[in-house]
PDB file of N, CA and C in Angstrom:
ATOM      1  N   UNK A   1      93.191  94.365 185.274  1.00  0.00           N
ATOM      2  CA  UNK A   1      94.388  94.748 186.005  1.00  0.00           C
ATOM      3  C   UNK A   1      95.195  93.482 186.319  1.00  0.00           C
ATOM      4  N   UNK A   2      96.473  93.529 186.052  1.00  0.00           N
ATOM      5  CA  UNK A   2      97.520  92.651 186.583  1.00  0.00           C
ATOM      6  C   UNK A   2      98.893  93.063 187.538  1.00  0.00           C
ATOM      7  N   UNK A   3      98.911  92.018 187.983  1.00  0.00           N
ATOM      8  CA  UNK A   3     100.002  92.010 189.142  1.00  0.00           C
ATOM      9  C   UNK A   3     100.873  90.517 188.835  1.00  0.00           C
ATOM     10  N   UNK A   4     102.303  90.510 189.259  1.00  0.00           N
ATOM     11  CA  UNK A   4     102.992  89.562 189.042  1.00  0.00           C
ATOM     12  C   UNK A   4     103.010  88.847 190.670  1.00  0.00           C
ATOM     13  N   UNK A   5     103.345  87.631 190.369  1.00  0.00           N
ATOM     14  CA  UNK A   5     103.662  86.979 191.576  1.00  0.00           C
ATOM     15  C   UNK A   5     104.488  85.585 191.216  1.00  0.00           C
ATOM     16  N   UNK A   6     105.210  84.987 192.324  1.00  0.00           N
ATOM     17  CA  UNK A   6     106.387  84.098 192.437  1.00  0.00           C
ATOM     18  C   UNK A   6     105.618  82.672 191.557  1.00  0.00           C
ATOM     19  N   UNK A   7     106.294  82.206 190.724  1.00  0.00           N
ATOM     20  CA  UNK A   7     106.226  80.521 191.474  1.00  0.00           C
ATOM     21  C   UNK A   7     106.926  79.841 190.781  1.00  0.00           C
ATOM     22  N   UNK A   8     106.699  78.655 191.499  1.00  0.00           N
ATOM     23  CA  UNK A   8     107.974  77.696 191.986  1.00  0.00           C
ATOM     24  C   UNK A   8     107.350  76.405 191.540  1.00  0.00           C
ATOM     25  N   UNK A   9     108.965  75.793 190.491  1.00  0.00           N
ATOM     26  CA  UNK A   9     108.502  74.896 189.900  1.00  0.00           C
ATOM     27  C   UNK A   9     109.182  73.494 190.788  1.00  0.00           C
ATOM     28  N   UNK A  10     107.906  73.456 191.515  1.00  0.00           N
ATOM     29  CA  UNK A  10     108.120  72.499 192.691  1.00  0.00           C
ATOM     30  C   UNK A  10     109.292  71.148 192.527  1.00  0.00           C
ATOM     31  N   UNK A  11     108.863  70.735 190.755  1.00  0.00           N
ATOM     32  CA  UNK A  11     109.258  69.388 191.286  1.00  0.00           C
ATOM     33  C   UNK A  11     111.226  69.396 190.901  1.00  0.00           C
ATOM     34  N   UNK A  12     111.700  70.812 190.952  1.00  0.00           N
ATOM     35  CA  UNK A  12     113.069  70.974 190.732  1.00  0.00           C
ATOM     36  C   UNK A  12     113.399  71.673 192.009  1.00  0.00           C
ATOM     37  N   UNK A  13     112.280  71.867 192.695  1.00  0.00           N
ATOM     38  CA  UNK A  13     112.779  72.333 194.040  1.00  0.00           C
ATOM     39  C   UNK A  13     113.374  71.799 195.233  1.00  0.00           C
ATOM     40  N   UNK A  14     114.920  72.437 195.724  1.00  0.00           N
ATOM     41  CA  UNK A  14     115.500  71.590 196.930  1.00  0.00           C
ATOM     42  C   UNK A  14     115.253  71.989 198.067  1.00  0.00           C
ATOM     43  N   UNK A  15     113.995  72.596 198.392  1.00  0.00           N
ATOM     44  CA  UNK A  15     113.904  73.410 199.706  1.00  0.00           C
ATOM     45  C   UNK A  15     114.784  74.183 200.014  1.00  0.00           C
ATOM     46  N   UNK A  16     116.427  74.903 199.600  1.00  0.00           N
ATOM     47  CA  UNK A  16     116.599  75.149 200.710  1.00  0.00           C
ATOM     48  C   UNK A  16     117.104  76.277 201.153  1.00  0.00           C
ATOM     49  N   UNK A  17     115.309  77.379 201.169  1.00  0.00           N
ATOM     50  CA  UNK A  17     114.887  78.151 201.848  1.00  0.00           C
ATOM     51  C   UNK A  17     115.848  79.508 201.224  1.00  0.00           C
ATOM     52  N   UNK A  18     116.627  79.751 200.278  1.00  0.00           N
ATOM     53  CA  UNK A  18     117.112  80.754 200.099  1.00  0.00           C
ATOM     54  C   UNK A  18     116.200  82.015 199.756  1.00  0.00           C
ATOM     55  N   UNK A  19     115.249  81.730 199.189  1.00  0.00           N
ATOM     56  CA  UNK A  19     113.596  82.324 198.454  1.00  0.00           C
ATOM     57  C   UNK A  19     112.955  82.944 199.721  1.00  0.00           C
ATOM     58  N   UNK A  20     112.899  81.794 200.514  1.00  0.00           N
ATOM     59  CA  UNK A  20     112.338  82.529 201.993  1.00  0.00           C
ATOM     60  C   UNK A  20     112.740  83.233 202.752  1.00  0.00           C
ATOM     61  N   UNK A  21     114.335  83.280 202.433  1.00  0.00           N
ATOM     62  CA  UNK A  21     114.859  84.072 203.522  1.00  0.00           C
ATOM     63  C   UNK A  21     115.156  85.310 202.994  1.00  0.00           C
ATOM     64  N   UNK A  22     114.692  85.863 201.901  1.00  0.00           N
ATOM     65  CA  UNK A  22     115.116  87.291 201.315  1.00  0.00           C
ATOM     66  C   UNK A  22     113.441  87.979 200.895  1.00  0.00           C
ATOM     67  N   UNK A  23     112.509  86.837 201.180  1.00  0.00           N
ATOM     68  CA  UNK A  23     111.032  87.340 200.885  1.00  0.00           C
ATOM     69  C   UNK A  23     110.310  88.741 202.029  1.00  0.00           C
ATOM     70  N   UNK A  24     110.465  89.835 201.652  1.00  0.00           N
ATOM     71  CA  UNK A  24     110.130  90.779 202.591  1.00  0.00           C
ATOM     72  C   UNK A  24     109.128  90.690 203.117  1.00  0.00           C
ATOM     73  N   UNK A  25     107.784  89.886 202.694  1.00  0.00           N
ATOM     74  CA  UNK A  25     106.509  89.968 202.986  1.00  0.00           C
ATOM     75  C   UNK A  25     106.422  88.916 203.649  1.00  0.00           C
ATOM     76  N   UNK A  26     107.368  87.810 203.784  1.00  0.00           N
ATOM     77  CA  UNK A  26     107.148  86.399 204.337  1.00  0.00           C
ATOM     78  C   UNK A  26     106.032  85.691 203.433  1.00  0.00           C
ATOM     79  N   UNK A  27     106.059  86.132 202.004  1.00  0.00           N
ATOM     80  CA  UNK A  27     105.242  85.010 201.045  1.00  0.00           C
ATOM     81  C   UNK A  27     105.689  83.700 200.727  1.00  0.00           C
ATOM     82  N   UNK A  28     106.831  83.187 201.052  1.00  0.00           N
ATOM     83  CA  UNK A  28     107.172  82.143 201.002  1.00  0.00           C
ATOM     84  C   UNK A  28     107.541  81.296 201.941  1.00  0.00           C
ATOM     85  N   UNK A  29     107.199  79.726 202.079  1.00  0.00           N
ATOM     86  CA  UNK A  29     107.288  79.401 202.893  1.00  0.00           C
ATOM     87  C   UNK A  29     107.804  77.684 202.434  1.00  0.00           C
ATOM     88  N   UNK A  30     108.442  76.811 203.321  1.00  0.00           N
ATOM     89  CA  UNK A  30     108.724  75.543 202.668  1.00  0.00           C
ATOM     90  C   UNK A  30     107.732  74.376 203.199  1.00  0.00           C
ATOM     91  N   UNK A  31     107.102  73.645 202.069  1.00  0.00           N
ATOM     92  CA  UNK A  31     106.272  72.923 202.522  1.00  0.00           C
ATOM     93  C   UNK A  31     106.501  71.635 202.864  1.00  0.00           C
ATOM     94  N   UNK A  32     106.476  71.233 204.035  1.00  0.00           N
ATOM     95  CA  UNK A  32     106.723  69.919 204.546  1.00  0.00           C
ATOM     96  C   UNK A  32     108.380  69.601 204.498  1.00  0.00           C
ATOM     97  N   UNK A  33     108.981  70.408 204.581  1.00  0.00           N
ATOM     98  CA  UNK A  33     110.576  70.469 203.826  1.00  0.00           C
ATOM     99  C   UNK A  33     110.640  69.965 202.472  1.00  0.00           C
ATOM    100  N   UNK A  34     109.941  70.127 201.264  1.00  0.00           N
ATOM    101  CA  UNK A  34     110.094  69.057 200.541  1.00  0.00           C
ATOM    102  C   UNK A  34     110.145  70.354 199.269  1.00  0.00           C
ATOM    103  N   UNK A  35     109.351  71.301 199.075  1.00  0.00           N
ATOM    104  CA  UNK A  35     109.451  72.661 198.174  1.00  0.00           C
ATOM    105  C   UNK A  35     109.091  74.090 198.779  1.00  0.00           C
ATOM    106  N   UNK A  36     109.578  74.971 198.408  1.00  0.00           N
ATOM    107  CA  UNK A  36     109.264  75.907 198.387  1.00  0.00           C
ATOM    108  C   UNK A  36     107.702  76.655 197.490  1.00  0.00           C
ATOM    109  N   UNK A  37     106.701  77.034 198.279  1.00  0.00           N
ATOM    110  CA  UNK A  37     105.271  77.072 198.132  1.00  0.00           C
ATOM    111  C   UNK A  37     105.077  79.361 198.292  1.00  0.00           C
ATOM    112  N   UNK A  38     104.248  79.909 197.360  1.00  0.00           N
ATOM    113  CA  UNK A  38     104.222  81.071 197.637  1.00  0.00           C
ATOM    114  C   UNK A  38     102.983  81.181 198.030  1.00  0.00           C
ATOM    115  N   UNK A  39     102.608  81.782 198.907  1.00  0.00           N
ATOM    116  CA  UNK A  39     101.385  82.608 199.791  1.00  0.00           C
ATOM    117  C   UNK A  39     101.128  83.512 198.540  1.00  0.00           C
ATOM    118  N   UNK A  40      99.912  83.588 198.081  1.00  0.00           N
ATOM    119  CA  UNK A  40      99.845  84.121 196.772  1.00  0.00           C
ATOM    120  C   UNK A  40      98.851  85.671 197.216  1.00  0.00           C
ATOM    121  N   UNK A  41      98.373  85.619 198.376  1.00  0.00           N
ATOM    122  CA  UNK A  41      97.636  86.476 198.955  1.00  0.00           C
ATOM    123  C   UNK A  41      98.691  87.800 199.575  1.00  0.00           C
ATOM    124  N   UNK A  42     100.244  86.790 200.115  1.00  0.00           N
ATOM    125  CA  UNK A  42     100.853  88.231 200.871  1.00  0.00           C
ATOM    126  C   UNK A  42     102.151  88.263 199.433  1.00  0.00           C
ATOM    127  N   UNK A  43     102.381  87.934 198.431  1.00  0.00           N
ATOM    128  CA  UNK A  43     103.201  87.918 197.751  1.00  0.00           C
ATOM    129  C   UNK A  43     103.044  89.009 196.439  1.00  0.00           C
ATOM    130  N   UNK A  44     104.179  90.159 196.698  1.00  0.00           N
ATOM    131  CA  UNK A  44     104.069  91.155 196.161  1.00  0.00           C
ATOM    132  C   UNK A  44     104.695  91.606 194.813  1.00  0.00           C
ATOM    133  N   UNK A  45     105.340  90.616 194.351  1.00  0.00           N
ATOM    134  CA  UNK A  45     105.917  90.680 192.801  1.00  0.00           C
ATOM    135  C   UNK A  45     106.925  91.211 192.682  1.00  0.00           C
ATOM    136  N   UNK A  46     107.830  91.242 193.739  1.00  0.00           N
ATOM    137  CA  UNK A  46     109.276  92.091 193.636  1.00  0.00           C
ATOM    138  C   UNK A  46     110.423  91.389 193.367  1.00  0.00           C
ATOM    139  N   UNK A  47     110.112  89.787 192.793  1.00  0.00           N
ATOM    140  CA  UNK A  47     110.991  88.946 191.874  1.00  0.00           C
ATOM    141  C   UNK A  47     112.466  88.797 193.169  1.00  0.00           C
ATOM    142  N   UNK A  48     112.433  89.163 193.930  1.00  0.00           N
ATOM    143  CA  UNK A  48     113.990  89.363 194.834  1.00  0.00           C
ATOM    144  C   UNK A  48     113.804  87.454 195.192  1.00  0.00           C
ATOM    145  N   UNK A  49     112.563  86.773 195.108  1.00  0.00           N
ATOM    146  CA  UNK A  49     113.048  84.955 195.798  1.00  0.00           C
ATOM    147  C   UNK A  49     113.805  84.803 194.479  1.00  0.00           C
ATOM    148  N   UNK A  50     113.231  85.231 193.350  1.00  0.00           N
ATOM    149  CA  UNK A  50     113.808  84.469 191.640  1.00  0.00           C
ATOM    150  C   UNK A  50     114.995  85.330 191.781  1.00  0.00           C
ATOM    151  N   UNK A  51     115.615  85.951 191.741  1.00  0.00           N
ATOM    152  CA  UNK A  51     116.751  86.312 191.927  1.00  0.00           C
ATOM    153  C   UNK A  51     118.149  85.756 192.607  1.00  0.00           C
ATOM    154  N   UNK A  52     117.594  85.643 194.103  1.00  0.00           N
ATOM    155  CA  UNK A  52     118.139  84.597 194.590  1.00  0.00           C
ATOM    156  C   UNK A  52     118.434  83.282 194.660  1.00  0.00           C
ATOM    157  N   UNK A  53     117.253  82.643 194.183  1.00  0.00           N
ATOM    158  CA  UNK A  53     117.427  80.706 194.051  1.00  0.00           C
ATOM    159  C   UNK A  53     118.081  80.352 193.236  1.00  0.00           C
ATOM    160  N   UNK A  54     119.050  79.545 193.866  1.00  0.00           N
ATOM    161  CA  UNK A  54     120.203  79.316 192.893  1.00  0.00           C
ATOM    162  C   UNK A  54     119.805  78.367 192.350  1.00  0.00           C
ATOM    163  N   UNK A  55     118.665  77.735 191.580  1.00  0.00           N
ATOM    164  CA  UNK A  55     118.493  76.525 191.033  1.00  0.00           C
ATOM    165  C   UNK A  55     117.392  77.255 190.185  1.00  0.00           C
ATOM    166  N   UNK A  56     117.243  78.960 190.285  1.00  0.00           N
ATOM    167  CA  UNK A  56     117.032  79.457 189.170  1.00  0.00           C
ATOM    168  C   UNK A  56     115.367  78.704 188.218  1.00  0.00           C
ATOM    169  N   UNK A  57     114.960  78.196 189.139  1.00  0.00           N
ATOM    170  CA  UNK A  57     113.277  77.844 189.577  1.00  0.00           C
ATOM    171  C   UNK A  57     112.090  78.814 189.482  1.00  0.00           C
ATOM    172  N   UNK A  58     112.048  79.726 190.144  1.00  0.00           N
ATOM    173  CA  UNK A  58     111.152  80.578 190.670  1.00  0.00           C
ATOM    174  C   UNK A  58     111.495  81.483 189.173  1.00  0.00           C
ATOM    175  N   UNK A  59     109.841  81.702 188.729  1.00  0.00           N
ATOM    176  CA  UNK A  59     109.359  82.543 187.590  1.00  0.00           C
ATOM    177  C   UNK A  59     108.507  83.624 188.181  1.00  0.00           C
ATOM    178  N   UNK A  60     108.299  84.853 187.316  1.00  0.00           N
ATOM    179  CA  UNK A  60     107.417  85.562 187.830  1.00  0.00           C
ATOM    180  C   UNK A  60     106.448  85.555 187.067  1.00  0.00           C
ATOM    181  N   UNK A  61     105.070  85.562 187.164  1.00  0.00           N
ATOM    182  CA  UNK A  61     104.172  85.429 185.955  1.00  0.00           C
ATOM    183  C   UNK A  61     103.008  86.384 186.860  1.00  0.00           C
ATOM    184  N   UNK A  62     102.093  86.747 185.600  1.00  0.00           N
ATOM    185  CA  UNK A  62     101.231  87.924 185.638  1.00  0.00           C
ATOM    186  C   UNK A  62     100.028  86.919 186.381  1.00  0.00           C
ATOM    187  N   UNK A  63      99.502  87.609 187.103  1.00  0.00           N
ATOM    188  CA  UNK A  63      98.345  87.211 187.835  1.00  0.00           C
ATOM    189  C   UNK A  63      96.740  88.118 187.817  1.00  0.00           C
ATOM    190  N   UNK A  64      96.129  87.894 187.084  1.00  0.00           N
ATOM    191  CA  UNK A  64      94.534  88.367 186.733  1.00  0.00           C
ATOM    192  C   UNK A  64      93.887  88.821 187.814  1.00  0.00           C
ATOM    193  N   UNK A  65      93.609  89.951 188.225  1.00  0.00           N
ATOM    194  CA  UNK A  65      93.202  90.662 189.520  1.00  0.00           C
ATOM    195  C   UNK A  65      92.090  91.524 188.902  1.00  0.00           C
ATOM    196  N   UNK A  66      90.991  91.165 189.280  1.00  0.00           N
ATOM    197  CA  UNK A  66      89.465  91.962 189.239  1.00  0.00           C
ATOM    198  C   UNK A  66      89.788  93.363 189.459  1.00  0.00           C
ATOM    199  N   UNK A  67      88.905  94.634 189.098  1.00  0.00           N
ATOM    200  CA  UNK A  67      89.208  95.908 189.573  1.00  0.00           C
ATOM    201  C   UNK A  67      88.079  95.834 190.515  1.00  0.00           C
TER     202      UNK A  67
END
């Protein structure tokens, strides 16, 4: 079974926070002000941070989940 989830290719990341502020689950969060980091545990695959970041960063990729 798979599930998608965010991520963020840190080292093009400007922090600033657009990803976080449209994340419904609060899976994203900015680390140290320096990138944007996804909580991979509350992050639900609804692509809406990659949508938003205007630096067009954030991918969604399939994530390997045990049944």
């Amino acid at each position: 079974m798979a599930r998608k989830i965010a991520r963020v290719d840190k080292s093009l990341c400007a922090a600033c926070g657009a990803c976080q502020k449209v994340c419904p689950r609060g899976a994203i969060y900015i680390f140290k002000g320096i990138y944007a980091a996804v909580d991979s545990n509350k992050c639900i695959g609804c692509s809406l941070c990659a949508k938003e970041c205007p630096a067009s960063i954030i991918s969604m990729e399939k994530l390997e989940v045990e049944a």
